[in-house]
Protein backbone atom coordinates (compact mmCIF):
# COMPACT_ATOMS: atom_id res chain seq x y z
CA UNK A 1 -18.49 -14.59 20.54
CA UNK A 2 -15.83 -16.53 19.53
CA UNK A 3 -16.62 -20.26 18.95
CA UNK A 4 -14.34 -21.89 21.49
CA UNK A 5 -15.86 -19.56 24.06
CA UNK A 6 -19.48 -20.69 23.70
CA UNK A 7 -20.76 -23.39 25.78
CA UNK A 8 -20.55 -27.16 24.31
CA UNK A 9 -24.22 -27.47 24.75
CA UNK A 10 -24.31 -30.56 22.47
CA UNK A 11 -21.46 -32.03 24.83
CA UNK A 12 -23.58 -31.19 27.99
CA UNK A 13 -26.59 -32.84 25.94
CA UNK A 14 -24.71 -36.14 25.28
CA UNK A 15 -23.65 -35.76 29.14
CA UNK A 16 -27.43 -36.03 30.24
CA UNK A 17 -28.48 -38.55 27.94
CA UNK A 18 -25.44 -40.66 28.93
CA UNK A 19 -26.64 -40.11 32.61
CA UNK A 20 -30.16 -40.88 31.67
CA UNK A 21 -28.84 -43.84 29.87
CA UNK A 22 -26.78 -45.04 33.10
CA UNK A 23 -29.73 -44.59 35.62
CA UNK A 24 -32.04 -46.29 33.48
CA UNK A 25 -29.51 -49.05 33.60
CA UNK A 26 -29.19 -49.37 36.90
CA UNK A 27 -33.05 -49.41 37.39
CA UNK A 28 -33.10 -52.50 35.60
CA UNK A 29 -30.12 -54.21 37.40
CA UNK A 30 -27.59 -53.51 35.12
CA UNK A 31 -29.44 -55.32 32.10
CA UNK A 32 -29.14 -53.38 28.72
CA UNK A 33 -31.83 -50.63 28.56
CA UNK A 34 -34.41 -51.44 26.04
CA UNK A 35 -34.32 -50.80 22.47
CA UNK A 36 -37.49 -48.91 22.89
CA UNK A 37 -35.70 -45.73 25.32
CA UNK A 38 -32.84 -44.99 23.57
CA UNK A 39 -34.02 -45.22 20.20
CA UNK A 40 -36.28 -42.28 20.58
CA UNK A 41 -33.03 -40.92 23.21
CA UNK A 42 -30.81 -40.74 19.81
CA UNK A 43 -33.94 -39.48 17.61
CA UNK A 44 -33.59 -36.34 20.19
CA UNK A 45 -29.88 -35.96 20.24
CA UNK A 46 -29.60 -35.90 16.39
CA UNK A 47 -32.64 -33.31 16.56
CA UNK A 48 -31.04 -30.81 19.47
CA UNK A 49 -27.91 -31.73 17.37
CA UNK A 50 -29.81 -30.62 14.17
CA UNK A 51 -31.38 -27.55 15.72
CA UNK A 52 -27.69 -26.05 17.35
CA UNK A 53 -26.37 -26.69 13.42
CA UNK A 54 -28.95 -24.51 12.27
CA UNK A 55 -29.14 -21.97 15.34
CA UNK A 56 -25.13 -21.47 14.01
CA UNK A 57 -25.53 -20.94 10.78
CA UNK A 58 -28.32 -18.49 11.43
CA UNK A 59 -26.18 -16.77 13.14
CA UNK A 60 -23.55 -16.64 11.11
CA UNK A 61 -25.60 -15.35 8.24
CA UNK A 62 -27.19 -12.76 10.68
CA UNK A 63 -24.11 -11.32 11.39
CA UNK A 64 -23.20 -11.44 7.67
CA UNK A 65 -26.30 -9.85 6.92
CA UNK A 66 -25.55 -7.07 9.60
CA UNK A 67 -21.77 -6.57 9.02
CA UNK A 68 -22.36 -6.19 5.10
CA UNK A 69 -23.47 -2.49 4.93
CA UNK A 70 -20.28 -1.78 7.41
CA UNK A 71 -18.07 -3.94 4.88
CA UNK A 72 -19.60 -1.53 1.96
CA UNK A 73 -18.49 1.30 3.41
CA UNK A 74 -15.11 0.84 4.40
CA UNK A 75 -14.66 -0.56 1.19
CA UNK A 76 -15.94 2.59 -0.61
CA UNK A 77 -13.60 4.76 1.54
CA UNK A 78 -10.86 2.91 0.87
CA UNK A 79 -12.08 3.46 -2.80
CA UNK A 80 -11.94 7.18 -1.58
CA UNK A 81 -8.81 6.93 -0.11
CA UNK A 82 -6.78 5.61 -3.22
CA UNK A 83 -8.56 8.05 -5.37
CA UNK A 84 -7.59 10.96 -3.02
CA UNK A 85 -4.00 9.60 -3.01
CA UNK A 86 -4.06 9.20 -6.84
CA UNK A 87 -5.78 12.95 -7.30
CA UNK A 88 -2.96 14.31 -4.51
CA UNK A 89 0.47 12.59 -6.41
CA UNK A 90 -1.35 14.34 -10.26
CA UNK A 91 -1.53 17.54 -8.30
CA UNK A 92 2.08 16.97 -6.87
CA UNK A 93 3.51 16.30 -10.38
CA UNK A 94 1.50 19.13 -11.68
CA UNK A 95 3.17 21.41 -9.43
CA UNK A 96 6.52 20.00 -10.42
CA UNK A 97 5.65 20.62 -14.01
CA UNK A 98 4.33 24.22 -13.55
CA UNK A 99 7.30 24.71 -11.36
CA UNK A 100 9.95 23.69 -13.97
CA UNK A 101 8.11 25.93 -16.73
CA UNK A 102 7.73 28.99 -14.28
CA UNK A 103 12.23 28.44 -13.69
CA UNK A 104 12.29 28.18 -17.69
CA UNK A 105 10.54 31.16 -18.44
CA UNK A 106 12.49 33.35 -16.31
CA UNK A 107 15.61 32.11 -18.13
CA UNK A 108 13.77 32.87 -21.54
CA UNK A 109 12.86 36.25 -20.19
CA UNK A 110 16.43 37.12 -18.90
CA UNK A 111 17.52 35.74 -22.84
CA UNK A 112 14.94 37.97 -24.12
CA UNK A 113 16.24 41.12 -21.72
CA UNK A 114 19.63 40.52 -22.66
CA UNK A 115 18.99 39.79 -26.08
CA UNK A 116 17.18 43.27 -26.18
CA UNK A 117 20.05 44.84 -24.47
CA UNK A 118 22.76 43.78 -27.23
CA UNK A 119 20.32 44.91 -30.28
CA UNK A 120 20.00 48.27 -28.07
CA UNK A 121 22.96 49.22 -27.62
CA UNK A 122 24.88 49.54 -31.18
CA UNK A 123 21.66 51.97 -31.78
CA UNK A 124 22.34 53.82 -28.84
CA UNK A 125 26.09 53.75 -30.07
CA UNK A 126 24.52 55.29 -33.27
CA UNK A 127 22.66 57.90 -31.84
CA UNK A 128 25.40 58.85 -29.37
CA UNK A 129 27.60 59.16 -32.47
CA UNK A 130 25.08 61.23 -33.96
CA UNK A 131 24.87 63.64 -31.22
CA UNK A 132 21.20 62.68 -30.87
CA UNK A 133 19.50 62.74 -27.46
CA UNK A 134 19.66 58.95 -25.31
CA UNK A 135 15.94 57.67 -25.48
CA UNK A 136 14.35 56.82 -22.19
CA UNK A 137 14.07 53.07 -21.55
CA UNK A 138 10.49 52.00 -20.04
């Protein structure tokens, strides 16, 4: 709950003791109210004041306390995440890479074919020459 939301319950505290104070006041005829009821009157606002200080800070270390398995999580799968992302853009490059060798040996292989080609064919000019049969290719 956020905390302007909450009720001021020290405010509504102060309230009644100020209204305690007043009646008490006029009780006497409007002559100051003795030292001896509002001395122990401020005793129990700094104690209820004391006691809603603590009751807040419990509670913000009890939700601390209950959002920091939640808070481990997410932060491992973000972990997760940026390793996935990281494993996906090696992959990515790797495919780049294998796809850039797979382009160059097709041109070495056509080299090689054509390279194969020219040696053949002054033998074949030989044996054509020679009257000798054409050898089958595979």
């Amino acid at each position: 709950m956020p905390e302007h939301a909450r009720p001021d319950l020290l405010g509504e505290w102060r309230k009644a003791m100020d209204a305690v104070v007043s009646s008490a006041a006029s009780v006497t005829g409007h002559a100051p109210v003795p030292h001896q009821l509002v001395e122990p009157m401020q005793r129990q606002l700094e104690l209820v004041e004391e006691i809603i200080a603590r009751e807040r800070r419990l509670q913000r270390e009890l939700v601390e306390r209950a959002t920091a398995p939640a808070d481990a999580v997410f932060d491992l799968l973000e972990d997760s995440a940026a390793t996935m992302r990281g494993q996906a853009e090696a992959i990515e490059a790797a495919g780049r890479a294998l796809a850039k060798t797979a382009v160059l040996m097709r041109r070495q292989a056509e080299l090689f074919e054509r390279s194969v080609s020219g040696l053949r064919e002054p033998v074949e000019l030989a044996r054509s020459a020679a009257g000798a049969p054409r050898r089958q290719h595979s």
